[in-house]
N, C-alpha and C. Protein backbone atom coordinates (compact mmCIF):
# COMPACT_ATOMS: atom_id res chain seq x y z
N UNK A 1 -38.78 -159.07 112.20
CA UNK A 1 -38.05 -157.89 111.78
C UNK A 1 -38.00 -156.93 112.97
N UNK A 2 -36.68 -156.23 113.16
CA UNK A 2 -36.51 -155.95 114.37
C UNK A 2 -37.24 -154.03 113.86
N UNK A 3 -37.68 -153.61 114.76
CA UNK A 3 -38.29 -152.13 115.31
C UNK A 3 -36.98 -150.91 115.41
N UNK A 4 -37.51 -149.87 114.30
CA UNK A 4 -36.84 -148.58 115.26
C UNK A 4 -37.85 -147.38 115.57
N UNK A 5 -37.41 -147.22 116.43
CA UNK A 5 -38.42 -145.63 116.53
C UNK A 5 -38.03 -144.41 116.02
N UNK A 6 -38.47 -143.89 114.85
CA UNK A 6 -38.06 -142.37 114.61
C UNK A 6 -39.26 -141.67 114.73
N UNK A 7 -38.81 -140.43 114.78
CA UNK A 7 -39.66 -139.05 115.13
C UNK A 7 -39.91 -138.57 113.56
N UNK A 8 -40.55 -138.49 113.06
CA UNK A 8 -40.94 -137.56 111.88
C UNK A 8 -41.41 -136.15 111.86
N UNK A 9 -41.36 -135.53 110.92
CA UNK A 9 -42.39 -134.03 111.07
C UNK A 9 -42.96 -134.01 109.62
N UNK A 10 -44.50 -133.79 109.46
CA UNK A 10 -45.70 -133.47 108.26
C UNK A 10 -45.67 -132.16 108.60
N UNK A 11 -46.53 -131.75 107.42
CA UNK A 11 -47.42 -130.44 107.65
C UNK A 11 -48.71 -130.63 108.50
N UNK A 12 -49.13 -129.99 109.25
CA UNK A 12 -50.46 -129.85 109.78
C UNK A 12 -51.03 -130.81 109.21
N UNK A 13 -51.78 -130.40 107.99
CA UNK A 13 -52.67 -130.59 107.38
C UNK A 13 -52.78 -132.27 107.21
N UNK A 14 -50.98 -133.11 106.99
CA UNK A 14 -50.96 -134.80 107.04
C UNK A 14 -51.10 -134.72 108.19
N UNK A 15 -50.85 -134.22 109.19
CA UNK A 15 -51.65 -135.26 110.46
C UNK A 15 -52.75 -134.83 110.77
N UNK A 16 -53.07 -134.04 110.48
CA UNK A 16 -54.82 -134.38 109.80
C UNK A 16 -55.38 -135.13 110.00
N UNK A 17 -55.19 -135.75 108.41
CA UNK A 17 -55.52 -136.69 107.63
C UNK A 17 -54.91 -137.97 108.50
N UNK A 18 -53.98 -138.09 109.28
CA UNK A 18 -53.12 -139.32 109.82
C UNK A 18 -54.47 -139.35 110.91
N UNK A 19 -54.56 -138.30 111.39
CA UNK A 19 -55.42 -138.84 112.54
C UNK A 19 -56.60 -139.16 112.74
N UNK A 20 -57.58 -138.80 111.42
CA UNK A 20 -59.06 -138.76 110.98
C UNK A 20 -59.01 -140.71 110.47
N UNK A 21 -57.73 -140.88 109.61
CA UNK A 21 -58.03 -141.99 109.47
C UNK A 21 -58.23 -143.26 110.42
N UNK A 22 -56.83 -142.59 111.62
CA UNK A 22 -56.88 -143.44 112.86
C UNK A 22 -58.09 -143.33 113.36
N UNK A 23 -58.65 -142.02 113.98
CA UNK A 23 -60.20 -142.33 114.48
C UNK A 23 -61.41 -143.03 113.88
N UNK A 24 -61.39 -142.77 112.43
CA UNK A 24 -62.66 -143.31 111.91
C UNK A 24 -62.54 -144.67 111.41
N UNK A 25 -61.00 -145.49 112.35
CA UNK A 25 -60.73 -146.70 112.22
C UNK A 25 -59.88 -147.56 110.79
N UNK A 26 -59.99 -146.70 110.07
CA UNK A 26 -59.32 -147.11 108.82
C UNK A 26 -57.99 -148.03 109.33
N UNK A 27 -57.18 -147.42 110.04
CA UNK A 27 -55.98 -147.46 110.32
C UNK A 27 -55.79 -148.07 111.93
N UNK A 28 -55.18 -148.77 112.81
CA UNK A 28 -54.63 -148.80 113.72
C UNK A 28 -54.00 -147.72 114.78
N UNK A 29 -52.89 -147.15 113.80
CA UNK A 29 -52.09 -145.82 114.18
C UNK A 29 -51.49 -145.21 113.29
N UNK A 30 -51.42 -144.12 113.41
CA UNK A 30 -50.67 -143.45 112.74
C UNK A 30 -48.84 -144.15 112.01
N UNK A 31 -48.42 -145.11 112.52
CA UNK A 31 -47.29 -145.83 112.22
C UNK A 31 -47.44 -146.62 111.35
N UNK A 32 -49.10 -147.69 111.34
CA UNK A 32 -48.90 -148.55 110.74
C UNK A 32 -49.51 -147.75 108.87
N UNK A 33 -49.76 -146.43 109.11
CA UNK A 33 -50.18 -145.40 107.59
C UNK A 33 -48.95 -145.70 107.43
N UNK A 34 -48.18 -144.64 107.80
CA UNK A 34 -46.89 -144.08 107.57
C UNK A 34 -46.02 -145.70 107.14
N UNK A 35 -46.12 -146.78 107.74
CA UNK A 35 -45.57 -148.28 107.54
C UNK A 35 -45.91 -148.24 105.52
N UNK A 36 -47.41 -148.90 105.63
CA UNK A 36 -48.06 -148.45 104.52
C UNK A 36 -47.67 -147.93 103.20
N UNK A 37 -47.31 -146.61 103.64
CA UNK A 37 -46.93 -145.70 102.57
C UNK A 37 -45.57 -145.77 102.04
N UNK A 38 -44.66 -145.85 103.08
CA UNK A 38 -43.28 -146.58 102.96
C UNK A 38 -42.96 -148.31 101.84
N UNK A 39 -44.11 -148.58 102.05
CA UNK A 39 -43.96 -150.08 101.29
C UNK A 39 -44.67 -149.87 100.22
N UNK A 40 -45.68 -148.61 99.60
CA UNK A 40 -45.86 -148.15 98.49
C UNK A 40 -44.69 -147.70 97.81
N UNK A 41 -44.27 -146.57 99.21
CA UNK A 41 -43.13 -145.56 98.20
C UNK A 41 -42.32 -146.81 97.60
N UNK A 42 -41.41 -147.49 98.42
CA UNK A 42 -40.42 -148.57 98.20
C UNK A 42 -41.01 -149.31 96.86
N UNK A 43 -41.98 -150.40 96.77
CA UNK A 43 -42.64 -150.44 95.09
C UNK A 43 -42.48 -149.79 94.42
N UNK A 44 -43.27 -148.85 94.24
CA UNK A 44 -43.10 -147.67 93.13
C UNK A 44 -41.01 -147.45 92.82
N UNK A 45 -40.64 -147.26 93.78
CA UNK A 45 -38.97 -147.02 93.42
C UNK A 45 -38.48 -147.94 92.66
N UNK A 46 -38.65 -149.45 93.08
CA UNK A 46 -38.23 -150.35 92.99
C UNK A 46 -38.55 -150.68 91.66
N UNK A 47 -39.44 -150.36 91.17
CA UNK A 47 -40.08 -150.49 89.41
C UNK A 47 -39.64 -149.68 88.90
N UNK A 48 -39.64 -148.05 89.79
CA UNK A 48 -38.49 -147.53 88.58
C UNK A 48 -37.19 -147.62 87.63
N UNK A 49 -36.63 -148.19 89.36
CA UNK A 49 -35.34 -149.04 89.15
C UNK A 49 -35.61 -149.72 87.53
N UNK A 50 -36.04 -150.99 88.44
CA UNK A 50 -36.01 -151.62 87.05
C UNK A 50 -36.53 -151.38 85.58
N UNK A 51 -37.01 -150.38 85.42
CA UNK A 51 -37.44 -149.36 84.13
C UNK A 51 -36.45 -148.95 83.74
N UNK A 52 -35.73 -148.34 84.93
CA UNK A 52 -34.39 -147.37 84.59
C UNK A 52 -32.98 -148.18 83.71
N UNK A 53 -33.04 -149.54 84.75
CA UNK A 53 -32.23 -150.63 84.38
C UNK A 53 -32.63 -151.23 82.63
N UNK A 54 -33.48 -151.66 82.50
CA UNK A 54 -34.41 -151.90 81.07
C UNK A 54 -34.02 -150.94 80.26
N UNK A 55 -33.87 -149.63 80.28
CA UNK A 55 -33.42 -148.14 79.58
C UNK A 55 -32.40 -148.58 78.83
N UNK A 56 -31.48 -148.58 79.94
CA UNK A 56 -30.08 -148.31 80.17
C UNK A 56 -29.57 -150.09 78.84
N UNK A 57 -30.09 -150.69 79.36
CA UNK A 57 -30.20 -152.19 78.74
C UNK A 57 -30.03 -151.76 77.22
N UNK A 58 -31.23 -151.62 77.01
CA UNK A 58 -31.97 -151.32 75.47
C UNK A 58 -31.07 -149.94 74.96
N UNK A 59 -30.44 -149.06 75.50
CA UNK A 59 -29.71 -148.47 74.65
C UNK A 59 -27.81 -148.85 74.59
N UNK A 60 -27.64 -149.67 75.56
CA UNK A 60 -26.92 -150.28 75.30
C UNK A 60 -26.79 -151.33 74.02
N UNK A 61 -27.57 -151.61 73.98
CA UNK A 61 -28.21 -153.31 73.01
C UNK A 61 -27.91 -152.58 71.69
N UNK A 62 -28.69 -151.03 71.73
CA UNK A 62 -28.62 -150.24 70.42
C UNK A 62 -27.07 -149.63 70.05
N UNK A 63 -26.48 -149.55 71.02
CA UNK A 63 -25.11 -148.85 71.18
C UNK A 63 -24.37 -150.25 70.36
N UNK A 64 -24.58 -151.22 70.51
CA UNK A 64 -23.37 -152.29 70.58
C UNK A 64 -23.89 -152.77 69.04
N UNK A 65 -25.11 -152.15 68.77
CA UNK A 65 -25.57 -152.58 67.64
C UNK A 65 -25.19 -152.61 66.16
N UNK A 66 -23.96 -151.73 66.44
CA UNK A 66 -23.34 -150.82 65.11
C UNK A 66 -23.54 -149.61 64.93
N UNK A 67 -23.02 -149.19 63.73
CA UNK A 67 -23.81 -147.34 63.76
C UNK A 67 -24.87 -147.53 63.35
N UNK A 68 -25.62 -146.31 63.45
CA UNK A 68 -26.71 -145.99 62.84
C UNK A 68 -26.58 -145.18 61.89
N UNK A 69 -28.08 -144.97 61.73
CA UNK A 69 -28.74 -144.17 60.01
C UNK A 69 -28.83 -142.73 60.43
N UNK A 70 -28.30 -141.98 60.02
CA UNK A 70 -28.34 -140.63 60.15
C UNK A 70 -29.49 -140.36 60.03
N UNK A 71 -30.51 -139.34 60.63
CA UNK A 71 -32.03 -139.07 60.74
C UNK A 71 -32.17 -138.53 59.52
N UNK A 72 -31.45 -137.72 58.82
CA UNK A 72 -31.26 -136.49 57.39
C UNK A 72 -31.75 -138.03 56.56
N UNK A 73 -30.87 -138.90 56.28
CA UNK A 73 -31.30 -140.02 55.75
C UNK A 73 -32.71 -140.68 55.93
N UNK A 74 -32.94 -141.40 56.95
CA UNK A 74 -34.19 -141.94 57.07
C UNK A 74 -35.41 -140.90 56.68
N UNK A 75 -35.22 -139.76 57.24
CA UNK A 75 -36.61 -138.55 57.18
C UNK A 75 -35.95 -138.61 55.10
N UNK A 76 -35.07 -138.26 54.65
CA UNK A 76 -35.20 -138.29 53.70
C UNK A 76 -35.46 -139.08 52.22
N UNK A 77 -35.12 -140.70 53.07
CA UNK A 77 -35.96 -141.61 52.48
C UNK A 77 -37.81 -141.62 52.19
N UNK A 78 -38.06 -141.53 53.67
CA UNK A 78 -39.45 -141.28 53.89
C UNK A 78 -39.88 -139.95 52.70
N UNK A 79 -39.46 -139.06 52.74
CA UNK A 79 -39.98 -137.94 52.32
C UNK A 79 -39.91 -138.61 50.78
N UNK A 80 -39.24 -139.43 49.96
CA UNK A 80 -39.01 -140.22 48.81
C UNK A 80 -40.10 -141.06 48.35
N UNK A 81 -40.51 -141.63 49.33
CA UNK A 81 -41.56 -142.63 49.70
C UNK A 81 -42.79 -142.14 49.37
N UNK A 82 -43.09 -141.07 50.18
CA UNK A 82 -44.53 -140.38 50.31
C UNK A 82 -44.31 -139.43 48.78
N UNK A 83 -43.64 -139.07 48.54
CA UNK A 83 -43.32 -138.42 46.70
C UNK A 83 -43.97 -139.46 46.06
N UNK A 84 -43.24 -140.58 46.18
CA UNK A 84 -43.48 -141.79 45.15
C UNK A 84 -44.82 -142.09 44.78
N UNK A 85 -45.81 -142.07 46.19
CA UNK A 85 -47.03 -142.55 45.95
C UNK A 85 -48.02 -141.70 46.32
N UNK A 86 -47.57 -140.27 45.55
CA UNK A 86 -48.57 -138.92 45.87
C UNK A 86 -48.86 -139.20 44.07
């Protein structure tokens, strides 16, 4: 995979932390964190995605499903229900 170089800017305070980890060896360099965190962020997105996609799915599925029950109805069934066996 081919290399680019960009310049970034943190607050103080992440390169900090970027550079405590590089010294106390955790890390290589500061690039290969920042690499790292990038292939977290990217996961995490990437599941949202497909959460988001799954959503979108399932209320479609419900959309195509026919109409529905008016809530006044169902809550007022229920409320029939719990009468019945008070």
């Amino acid at each position: 995979m081919a290399a680019e170089r960009m310049t970034i800017t943190v607050p103080s305070e992440m390169a900090a932390i970027l550079r405590h980890s590089v010294e106390g060896g955790e890390y290589a360099s500061t690039s290969e964190i920042v690499r790292e965190a990038l292939r977290e962020w990217t996961r995490k997105r990437d599941s949202e995605l497909r959460d988001l996609e799954a959503l979108r799915e399932a209320i479609k599925t419900g959309l195509d499903s026919g109409p529905g029950i008016p809530a006044e109805e169902v809550f007022a069934e229920l409320r029939a229900r719990y009468t019945a066996k008070s």
